[in-house]
N, C-alpha and C. Protein backbone atom coordinates (compact mmCIF):
# COMPACT_ATOMS: atom_id res chain seq x y z
N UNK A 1 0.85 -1.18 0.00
CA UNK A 1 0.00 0.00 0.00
C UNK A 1 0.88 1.24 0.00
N UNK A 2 0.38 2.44 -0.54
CA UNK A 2 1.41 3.56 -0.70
C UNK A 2 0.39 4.38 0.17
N UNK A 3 1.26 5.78 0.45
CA UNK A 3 0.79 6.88 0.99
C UNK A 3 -0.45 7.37 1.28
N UNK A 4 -0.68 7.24 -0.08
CA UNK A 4 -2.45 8.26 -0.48
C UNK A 4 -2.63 6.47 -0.26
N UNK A 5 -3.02 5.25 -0.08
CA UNK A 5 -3.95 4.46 0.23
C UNK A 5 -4.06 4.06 1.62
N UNK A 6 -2.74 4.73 2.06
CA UNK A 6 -3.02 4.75 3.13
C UNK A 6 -3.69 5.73 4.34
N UNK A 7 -3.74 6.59 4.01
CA UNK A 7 -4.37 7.95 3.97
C UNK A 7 -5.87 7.73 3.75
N UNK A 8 -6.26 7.23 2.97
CA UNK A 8 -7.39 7.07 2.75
C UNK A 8 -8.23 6.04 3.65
N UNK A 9 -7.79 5.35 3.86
CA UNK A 9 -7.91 4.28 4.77
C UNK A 9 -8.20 5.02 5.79
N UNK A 10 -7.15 5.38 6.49
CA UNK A 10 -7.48 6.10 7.94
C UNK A 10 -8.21 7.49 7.83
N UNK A 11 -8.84 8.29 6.44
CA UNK A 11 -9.84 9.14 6.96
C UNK A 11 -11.62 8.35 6.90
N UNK A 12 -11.47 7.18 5.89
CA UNK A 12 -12.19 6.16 6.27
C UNK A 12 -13.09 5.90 7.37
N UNK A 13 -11.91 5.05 8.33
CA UNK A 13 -11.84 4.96 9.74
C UNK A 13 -12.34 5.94 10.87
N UNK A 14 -11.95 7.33 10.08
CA UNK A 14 -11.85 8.04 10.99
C UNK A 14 -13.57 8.57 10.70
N UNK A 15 -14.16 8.35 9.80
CA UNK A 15 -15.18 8.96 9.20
C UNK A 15 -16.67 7.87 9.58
N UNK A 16 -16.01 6.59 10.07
CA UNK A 16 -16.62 5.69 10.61
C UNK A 16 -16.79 5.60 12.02
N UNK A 17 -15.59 5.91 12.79
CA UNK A 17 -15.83 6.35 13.89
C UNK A 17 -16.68 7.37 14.15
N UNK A 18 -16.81 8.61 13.47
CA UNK A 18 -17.50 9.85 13.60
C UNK A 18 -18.95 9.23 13.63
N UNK A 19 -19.52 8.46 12.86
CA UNK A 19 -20.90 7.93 12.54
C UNK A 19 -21.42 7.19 13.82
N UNK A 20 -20.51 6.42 14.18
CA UNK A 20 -20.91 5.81 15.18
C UNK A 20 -20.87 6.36 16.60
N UNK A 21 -20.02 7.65 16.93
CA UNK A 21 -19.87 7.87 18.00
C UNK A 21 -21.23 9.00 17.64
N UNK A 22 -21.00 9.20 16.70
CA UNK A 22 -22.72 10.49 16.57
C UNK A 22 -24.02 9.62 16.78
N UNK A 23 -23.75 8.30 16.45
CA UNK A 23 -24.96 8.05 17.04
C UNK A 23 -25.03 6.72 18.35
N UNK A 24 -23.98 7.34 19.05
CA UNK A 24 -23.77 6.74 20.72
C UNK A 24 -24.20 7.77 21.40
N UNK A 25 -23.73 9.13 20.52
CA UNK A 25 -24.20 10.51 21.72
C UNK A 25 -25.56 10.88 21.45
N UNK A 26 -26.10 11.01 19.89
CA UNK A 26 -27.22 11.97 19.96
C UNK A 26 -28.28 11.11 19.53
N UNK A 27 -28.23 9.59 18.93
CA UNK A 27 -29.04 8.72 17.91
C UNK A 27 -30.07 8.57 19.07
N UNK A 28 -31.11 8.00 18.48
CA UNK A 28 -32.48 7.93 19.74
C UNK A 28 -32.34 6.84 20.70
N UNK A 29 -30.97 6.07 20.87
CA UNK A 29 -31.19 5.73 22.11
C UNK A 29 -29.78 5.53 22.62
N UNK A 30 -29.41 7.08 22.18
CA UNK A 30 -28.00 7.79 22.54
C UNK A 30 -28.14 8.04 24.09
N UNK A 31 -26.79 8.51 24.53
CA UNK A 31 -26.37 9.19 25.62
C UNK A 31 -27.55 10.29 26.07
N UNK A 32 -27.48 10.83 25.41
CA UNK A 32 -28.36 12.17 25.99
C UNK A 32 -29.94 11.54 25.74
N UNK A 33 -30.34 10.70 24.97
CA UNK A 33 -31.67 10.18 24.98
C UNK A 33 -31.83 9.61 26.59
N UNK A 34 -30.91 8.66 26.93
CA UNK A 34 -31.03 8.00 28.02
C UNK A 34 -31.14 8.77 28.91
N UNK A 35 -30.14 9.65 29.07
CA UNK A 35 -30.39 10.77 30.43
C UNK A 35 -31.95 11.51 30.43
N UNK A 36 -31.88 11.90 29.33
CA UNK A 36 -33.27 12.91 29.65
C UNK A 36 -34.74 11.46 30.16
N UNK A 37 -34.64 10.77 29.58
CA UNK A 37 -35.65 9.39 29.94
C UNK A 37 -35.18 9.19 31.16
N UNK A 38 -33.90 9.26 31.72
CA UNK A 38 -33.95 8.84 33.34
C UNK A 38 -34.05 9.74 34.23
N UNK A 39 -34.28 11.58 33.73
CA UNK A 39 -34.84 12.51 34.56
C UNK A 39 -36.48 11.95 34.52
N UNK A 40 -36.96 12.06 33.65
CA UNK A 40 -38.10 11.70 33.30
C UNK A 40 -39.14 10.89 34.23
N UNK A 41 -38.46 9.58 33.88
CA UNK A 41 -38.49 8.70 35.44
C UNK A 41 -38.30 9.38 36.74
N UNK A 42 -37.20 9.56 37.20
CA UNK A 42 -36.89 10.14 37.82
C UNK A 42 -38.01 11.17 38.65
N UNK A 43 -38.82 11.57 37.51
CA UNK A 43 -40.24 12.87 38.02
C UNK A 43 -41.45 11.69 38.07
N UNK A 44 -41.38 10.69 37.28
CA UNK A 44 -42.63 9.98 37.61
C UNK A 44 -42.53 9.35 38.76
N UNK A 45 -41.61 9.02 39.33
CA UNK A 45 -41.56 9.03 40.88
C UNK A 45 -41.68 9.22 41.61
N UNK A 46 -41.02 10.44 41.59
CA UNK A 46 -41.59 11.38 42.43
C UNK A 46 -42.67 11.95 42.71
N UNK A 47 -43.67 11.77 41.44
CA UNK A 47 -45.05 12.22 41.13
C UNK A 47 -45.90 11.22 42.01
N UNK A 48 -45.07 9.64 41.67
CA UNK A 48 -45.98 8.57 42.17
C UNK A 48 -45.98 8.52 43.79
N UNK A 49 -44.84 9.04 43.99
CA UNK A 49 -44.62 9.26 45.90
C UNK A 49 -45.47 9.74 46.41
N UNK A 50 -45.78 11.14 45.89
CA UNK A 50 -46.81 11.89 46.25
C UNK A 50 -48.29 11.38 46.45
N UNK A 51 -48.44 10.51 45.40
CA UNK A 51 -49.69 10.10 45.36
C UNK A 51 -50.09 9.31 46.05
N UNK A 52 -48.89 8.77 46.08
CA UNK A 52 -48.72 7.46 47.36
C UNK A 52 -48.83 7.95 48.25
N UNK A 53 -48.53 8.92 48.95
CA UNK A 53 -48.36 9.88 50.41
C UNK A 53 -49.88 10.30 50.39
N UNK A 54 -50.58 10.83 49.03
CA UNK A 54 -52.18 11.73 49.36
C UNK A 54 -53.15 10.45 49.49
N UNK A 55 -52.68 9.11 48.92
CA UNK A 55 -53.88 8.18 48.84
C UNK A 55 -53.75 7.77 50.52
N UNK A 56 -52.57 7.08 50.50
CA UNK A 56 -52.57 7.17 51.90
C UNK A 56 -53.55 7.75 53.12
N UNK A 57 -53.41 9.16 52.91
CA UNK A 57 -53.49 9.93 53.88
C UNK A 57 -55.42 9.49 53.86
N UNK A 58 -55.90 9.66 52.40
CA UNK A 58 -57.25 9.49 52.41
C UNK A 58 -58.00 8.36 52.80
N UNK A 59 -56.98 7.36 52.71
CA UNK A 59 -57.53 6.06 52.84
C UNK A 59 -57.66 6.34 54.56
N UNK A 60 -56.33 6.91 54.92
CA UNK A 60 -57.00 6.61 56.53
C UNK A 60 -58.00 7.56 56.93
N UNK A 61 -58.03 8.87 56.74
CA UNK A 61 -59.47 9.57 56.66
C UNK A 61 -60.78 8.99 56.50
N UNK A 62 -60.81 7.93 54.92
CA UNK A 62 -61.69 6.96 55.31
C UNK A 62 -61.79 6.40 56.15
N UNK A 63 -60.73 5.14 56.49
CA UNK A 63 -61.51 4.44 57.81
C UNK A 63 -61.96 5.27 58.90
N UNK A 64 -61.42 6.39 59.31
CA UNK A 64 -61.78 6.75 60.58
C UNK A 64 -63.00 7.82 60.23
N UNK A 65 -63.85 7.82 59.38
CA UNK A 65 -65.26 8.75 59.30
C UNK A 65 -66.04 7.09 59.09
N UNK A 66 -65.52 5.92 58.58
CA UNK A 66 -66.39 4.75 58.77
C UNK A 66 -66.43 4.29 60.28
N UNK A 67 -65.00 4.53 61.10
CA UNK A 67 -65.25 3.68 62.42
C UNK A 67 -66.25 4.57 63.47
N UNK A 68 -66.41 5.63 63.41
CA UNK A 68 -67.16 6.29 64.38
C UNK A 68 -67.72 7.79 64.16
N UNK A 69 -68.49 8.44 64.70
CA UNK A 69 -69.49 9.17 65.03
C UNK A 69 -68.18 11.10 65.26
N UNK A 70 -67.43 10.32 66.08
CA UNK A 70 -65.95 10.99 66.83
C UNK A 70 -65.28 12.23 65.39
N UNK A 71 -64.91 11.34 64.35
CA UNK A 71 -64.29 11.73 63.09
C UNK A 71 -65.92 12.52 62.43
N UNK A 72 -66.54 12.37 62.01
CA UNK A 72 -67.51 12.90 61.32
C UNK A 72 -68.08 14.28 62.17
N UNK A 73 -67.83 14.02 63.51
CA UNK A 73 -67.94 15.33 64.18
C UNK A 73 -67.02 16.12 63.70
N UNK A 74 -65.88 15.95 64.07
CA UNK A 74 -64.70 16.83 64.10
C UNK A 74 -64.29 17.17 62.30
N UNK A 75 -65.01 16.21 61.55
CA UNK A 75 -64.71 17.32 60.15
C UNK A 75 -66.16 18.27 60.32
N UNK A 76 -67.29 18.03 61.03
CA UNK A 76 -68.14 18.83 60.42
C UNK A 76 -68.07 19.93 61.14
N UNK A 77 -67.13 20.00 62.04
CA UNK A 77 -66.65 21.40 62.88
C UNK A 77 -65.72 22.05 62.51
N UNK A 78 -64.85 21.29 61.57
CA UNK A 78 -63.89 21.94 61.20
C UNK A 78 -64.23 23.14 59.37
N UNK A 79 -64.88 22.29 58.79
CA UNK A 79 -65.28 22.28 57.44
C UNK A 79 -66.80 22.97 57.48
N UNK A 80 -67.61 22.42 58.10
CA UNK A 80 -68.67 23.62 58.24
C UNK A 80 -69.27 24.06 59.31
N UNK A 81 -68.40 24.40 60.49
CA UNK A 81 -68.45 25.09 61.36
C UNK A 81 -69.87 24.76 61.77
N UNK A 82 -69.84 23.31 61.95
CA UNK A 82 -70.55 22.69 63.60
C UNK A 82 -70.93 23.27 64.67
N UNK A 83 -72.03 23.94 65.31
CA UNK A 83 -71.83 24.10 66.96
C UNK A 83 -73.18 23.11 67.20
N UNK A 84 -72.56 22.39 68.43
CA UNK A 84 -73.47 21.20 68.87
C UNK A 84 -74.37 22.16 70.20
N UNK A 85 -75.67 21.43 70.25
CA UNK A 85 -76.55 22.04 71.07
C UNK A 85 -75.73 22.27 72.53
N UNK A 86 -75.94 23.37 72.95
CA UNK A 86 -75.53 23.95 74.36
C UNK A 86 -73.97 24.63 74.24
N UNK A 87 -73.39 24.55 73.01
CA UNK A 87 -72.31 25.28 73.02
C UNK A 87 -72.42 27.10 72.13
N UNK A 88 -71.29 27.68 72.76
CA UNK A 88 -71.80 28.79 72.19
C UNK A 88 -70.66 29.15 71.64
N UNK A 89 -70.64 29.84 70.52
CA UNK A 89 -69.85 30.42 69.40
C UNK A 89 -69.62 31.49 69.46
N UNK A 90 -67.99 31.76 69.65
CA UNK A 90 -67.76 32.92 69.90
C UNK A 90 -66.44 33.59 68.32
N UNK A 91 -66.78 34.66 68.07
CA UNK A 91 -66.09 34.84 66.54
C UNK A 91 -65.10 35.95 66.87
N UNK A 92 -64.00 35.65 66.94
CA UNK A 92 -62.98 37.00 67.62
C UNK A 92 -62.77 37.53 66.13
N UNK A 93 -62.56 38.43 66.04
CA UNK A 93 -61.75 39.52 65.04
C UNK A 93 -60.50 39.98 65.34
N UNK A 94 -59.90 39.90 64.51
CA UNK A 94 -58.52 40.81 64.25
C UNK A 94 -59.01 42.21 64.29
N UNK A 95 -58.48 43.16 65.28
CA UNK A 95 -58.67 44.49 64.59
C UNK A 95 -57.55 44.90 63.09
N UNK A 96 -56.49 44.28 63.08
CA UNK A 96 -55.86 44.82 61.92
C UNK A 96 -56.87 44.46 60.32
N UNK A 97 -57.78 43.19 60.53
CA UNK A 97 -58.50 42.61 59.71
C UNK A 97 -59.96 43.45 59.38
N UNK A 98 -60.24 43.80 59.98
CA UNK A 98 -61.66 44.56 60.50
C UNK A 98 -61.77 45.71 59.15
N UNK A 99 -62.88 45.22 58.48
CA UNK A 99 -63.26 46.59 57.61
C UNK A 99 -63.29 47.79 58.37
């Protein structure tokens, strides 16, 4: 082999490498594809935690307005301001609040 075939050869090579490393970094299930898919994940997780944490929380809210009388009071005092016979309601104001 002479000079120029050899030359040629290695921009070849070198032009083959380029193809393949372009599509290790950017091809669709390149380097940077993978990362952004494992932020991705990464948020559906976190999304699912949450949900996991609010179902939670409701599920036990349920049982305890099914086990007793106790819970169904105390949301309907809290949420629509309950007063049970013989108690009396007293409404303080803020003066800074005060039309």
């Amino acid at each position: 082999m002479n000079v120029r075939g050899v030359r040629n050869l290695a921009l070849l090579g070198l032009a083959l490498l380029g193809l393949l490393l372009y599509g290790f970094w950017f091809g669709e299930s390149g380097w940077f594809a993978v990362r952004a898919l494992a932020e991705d994940v990464a948020a559906q997780e976190r999304q699912t935690d949450e949900l996991a944490e609010r179902n939670r929380i409701l599920t036990t809210e349920v049982l305890a307005l099914k086990s007793g009388v106790d819970a169904v009071e105390a949301r309907a005092r809290t949420d629509l301001g309950m007063i049970a016979d013989g108690e009396t309601f007293y409404l303080v104001v803020d003066a800074s609040t005060a039309p």
